[in-house]
N, C-alpha and C. Protein backbone atom coordinates (compact mmCIF):
# COMPACT_ATOMS: atom_id res chain seq x y z
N UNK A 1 -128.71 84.82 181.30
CA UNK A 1 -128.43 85.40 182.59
C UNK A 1 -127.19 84.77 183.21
N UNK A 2 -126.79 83.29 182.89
CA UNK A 2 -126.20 82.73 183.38
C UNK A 2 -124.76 83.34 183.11
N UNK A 3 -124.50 83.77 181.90
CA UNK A 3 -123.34 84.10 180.96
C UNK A 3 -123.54 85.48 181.35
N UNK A 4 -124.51 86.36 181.92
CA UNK A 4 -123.53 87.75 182.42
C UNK A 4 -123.26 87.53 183.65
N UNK A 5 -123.46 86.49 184.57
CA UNK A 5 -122.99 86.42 185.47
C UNK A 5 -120.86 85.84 185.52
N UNK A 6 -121.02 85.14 184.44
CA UNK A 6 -120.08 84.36 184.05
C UNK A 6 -118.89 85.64 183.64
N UNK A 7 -119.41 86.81 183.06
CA UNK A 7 -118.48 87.60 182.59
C UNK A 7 -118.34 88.88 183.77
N UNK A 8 -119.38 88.41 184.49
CA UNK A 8 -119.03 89.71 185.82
C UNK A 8 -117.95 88.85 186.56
N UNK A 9 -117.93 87.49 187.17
CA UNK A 9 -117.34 87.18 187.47
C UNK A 9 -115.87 87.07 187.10
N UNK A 10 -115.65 86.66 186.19
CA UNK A 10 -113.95 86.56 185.23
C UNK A 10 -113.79 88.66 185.05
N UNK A 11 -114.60 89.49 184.74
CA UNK A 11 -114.33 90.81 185.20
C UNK A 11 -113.60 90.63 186.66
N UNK A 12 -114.48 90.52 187.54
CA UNK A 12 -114.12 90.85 188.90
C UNK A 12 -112.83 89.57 189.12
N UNK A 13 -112.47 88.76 188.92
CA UNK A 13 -111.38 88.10 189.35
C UNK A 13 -110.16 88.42 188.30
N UNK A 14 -110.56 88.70 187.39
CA UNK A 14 -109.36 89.83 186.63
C UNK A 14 -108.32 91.15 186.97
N UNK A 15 -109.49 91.64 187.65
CA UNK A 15 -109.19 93.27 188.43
C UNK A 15 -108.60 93.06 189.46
N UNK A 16 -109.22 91.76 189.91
CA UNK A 16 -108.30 91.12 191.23
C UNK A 16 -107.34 90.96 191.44
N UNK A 17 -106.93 89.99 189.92
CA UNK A 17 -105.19 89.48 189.69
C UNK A 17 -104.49 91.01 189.00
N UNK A 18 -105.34 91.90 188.64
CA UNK A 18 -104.13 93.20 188.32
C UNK A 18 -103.58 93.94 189.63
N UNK A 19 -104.92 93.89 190.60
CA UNK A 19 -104.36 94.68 191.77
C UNK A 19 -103.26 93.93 192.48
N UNK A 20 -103.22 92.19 192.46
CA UNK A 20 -102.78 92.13 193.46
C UNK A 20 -101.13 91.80 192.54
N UNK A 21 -100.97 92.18 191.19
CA UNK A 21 -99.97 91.93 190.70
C UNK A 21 -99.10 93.36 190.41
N UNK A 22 -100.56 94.12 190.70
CA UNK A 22 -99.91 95.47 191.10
C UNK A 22 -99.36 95.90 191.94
N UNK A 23 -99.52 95.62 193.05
CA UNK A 23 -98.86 95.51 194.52
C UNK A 23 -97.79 95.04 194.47
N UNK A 24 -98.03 93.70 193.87
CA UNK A 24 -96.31 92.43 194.09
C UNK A 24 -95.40 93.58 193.14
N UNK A 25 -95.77 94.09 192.14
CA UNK A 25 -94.73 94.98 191.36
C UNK A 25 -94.30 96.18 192.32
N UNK A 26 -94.88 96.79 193.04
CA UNK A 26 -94.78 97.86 194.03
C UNK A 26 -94.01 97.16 194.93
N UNK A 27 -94.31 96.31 195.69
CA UNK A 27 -93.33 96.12 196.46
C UNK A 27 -92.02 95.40 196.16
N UNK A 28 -92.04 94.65 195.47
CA UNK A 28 -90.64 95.04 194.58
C UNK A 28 -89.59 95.82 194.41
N UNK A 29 -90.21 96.61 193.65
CA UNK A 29 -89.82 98.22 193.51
C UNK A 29 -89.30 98.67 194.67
N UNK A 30 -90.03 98.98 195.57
CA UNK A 30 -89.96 99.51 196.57
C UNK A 30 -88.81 98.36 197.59
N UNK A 31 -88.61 97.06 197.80
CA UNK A 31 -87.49 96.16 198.31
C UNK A 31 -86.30 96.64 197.44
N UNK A 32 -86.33 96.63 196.22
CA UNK A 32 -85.09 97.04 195.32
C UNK A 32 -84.47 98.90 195.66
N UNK A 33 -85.48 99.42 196.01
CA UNK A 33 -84.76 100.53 196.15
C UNK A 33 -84.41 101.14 197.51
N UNK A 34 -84.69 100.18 198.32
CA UNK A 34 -84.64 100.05 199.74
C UNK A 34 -83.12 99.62 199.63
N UNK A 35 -82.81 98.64 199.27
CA UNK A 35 -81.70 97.50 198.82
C UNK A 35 -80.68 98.24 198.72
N UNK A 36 -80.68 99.35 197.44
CA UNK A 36 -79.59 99.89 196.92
C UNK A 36 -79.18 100.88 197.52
N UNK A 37 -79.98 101.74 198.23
CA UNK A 37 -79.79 102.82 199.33
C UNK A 37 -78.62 102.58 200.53
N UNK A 38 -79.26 100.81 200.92
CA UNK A 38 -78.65 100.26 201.69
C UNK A 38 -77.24 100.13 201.35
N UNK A 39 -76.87 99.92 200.20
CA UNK A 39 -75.66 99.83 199.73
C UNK A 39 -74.96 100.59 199.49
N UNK A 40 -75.47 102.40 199.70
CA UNK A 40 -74.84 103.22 198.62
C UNK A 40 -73.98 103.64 200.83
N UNK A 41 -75.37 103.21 201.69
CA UNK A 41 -74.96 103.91 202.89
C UNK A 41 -74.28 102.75 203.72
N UNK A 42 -73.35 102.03 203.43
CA UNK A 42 -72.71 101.12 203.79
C UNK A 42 -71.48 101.83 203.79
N UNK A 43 -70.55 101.81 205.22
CA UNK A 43 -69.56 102.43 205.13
C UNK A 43 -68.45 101.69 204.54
N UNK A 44 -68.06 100.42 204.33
CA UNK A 44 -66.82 99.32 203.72
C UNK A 44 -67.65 99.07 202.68
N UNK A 45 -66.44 99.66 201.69
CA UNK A 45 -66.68 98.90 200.16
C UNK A 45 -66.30 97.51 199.96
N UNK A 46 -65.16 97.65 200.98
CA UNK A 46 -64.59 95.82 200.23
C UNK A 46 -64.87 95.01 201.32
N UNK A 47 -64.63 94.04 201.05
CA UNK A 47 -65.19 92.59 201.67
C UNK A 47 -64.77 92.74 203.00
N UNK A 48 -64.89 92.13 204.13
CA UNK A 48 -64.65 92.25 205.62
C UNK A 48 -64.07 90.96 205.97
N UNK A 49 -62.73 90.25 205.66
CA UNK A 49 -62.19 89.21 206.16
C UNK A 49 -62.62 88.85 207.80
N UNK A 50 -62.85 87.99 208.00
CA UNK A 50 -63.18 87.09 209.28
C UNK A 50 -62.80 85.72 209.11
N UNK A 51 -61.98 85.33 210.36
CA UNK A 51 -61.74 84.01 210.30
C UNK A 51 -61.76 83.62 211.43
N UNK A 52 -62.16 82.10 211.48
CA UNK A 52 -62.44 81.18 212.74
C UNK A 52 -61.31 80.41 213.19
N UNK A 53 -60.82 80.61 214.90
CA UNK A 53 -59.79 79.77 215.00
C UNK A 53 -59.99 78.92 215.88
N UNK A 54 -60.12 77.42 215.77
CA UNK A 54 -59.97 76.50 216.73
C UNK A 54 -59.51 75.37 216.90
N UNK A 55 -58.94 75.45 218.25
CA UNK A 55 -57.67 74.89 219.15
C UNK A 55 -58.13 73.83 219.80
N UNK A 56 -57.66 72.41 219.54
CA UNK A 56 -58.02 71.61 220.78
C UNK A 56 -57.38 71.22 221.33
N UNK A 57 -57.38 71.07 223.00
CA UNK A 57 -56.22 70.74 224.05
C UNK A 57 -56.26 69.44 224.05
N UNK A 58 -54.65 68.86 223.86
CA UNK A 58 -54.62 67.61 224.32
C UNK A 58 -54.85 66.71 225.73
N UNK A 59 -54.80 67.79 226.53
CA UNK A 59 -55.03 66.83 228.08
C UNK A 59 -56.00 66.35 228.46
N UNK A 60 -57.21 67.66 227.99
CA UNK A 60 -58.79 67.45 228.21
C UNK A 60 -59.67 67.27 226.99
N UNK A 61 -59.19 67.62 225.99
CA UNK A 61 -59.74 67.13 224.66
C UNK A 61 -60.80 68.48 224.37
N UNK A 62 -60.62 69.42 225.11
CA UNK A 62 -62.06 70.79 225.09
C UNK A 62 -61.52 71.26 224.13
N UNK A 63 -62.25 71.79 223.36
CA UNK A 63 -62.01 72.95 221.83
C UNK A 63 -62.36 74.65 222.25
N UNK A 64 -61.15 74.70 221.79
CA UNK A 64 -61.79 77.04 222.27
C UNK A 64 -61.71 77.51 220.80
N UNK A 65 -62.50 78.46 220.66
CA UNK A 65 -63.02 78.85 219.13
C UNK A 65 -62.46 80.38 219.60
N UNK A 66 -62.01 80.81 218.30
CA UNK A 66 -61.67 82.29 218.27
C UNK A 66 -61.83 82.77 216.94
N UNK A 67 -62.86 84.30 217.43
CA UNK A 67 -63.34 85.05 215.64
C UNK A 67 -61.88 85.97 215.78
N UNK A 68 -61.51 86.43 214.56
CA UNK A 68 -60.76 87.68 214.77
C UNK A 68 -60.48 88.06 213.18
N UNK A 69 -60.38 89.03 212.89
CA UNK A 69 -60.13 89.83 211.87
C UNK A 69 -59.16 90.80 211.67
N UNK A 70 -59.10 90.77 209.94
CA UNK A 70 -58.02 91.46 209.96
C UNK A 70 -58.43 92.82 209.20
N UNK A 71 -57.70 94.02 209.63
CA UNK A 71 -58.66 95.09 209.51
C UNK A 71 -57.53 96.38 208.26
């Protein structure tokens, strides 16, 4: 009795690890094709230069930061 309990159990925690490895594969799937969509509806193909500029004043020693790009 002990041993069909033993094989219901490893059954049922089997079915367990397929569903829940079934899922992790689904959502996967489903992040990856989310992903590429994202990419196809992206309006810039090429890279988006940005650069950081900062200045520090000698009198007061304060730093001013500037984004700006080139387009």
């Amino acid at each position: 009795m002990h041993t069909a309990n033993t094989n219901n159990d490893e059954t049922s925690n089997s079915n367990t690890f397929v569903i829940k490895y079934n899922t992790h594969v689904d959502d996967k799937e489903n992040s990856q094709n989310e992903r590429n969509d994202d990419r196809k509806d992206f309006p810039h193909k090429m890279k988006l230069n940005t650069y950081n500029l900062t200045a520090h004043c000698s009198t007061d020693k304060a730093a001013h930061k500037m984004m700006y790009d080139l387009c």
